[in-house]
C-alpha atoms as a PDB file:
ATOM      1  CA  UNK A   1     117.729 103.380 101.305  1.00  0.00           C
ATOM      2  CA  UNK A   2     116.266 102.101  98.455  1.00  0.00           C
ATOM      3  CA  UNK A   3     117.386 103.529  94.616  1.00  0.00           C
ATOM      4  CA  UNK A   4     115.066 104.589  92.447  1.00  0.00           C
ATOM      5  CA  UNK A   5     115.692 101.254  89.985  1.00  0.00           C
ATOM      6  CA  UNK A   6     115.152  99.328  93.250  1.00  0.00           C
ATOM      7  CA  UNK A   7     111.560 100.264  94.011  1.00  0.00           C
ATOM      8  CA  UNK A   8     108.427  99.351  92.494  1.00  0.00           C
ATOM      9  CA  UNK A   9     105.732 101.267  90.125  1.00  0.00           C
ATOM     10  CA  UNK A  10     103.170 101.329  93.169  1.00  0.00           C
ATOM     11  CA  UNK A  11     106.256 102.376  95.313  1.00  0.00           C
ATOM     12  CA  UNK A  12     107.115 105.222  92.797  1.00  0.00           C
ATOM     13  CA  UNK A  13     103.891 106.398  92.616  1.00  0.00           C
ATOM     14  CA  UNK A  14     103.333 106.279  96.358  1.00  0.00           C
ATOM     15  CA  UNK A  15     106.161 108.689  96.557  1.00  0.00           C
ATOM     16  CA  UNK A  16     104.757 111.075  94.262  1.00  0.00           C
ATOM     17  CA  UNK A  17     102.188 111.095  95.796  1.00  0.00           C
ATOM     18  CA  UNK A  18     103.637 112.103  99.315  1.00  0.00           C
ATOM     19  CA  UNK A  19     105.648 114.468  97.725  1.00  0.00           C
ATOM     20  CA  UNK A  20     102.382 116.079  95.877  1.00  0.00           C
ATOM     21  CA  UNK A  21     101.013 115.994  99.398  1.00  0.00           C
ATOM     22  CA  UNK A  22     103.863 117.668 101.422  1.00  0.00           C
ATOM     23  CA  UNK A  23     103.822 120.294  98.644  1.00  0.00           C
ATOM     24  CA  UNK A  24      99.937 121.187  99.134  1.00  0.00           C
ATOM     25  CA  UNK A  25     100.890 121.541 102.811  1.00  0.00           C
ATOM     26  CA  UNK A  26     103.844 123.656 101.775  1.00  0.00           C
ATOM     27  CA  UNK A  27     101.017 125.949 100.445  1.00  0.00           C
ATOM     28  CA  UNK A  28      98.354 125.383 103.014  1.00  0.00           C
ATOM     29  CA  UNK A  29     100.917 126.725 106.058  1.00  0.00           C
ATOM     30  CA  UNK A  30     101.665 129.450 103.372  1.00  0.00           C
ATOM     31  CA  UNK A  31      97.825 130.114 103.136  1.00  0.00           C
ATOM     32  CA  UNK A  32      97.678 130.247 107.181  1.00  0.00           C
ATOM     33  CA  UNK A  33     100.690 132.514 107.747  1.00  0.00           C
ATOM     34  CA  UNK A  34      98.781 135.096 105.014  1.00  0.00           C
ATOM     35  CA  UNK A  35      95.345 134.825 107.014  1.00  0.00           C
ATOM     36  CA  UNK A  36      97.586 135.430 110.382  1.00  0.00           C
ATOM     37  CA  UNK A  37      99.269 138.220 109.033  1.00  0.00           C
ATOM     38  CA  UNK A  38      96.285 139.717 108.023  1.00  0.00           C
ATOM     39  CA  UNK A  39      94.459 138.850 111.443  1.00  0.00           C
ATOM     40  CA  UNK A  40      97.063 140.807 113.173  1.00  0.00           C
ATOM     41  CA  UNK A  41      96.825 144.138 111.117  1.00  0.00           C
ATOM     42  CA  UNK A  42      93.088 144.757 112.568  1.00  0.00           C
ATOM     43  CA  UNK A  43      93.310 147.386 115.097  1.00  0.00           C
ATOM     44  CA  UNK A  44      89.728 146.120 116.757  1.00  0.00           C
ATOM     45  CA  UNK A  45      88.508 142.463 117.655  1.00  0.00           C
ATOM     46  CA  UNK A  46      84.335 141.056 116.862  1.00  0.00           C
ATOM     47  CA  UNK A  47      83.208 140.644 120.003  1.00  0.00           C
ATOM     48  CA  UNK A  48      80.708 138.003 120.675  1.00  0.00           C
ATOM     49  CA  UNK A  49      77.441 137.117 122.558  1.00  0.00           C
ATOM     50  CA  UNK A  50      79.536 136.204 125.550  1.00  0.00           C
ATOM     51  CA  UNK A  51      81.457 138.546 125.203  1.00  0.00           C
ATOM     52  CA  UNK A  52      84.437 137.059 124.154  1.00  0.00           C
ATOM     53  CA  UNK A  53      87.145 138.155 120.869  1.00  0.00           C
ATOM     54  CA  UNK A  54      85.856 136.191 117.837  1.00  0.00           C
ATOM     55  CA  UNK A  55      88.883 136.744 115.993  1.00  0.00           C
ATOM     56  CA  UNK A  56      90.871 136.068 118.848  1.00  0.00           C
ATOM     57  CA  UNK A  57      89.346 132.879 118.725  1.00  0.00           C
ATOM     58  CA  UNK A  58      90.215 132.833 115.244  1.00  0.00           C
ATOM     59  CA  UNK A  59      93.973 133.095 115.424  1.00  0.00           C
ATOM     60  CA  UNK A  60      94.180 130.695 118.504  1.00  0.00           C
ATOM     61  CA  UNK A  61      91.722 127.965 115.789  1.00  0.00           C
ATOM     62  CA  UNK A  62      94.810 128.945 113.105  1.00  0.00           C
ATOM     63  CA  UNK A  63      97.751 127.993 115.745  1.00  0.00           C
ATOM     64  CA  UNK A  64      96.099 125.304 115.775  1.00  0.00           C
ATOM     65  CA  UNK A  65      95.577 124.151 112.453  1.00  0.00           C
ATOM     66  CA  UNK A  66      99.509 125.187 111.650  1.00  0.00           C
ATOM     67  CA  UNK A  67     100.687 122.999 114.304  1.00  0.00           C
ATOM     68  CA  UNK A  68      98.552 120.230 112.734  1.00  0.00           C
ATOM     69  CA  UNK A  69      99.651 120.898 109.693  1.00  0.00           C
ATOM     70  CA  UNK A  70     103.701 120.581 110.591  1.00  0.00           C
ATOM     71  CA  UNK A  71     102.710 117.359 112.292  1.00  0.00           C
ATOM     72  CA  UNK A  72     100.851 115.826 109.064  1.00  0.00           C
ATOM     73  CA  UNK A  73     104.570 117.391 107.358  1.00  0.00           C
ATOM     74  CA  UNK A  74     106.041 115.379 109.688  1.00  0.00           C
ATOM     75  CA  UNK A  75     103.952 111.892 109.272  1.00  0.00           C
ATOM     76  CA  UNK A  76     104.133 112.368 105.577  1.00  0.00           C
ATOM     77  CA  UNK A  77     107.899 112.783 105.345  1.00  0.00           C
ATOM     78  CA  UNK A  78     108.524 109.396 107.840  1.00  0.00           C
ATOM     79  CA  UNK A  79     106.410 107.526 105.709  1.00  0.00           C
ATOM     80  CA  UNK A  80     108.273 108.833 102.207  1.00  0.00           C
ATOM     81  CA  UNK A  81     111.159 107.428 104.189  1.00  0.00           C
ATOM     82  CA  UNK A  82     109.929 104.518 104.973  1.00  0.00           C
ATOM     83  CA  UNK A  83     109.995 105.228 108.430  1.00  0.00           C
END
């Protein structure tokens, strides 16, 4: 692994800004895990034209986005490790 004296400006900076990333997903999976929480405390579901839960739906649409969000974790920390 490279030192810090060892790498470049545009290396340096590329690393900040990874790390700047991977925090703002830090607080985007926080974000999800508050609108999940609150998702789960209503006693009732919206029930749409086809009859099916809208927020249901909703919660399955956040699973989703949280697991896309640990993989873009993921990406981001094998490319600040130059992986």
């Amino acid at each position: 692994m490279n030192s810090p004296s060892d790498l470049s400006a545009l290396q340096l900076d590329m690393n900040k800004l990874l790390g700047s990333c991977v925090m703002h997903l830090d607080q985007a999976q926080k974000d999800t895990e508050r609108v999940r929480a609150r998702l789960a405390n209503l006693p009732w579901d919206v029930v749409n034209e086809r009859g099916q839960g809208s927020l249901e739906a909703a919660r399955t649409h956040l699973h989703g986005c949280e697991m896309e969000l640990a993989q873009a974790k993921k990406q981001i920390e094998l490319q600040k490790n130059g992986g």
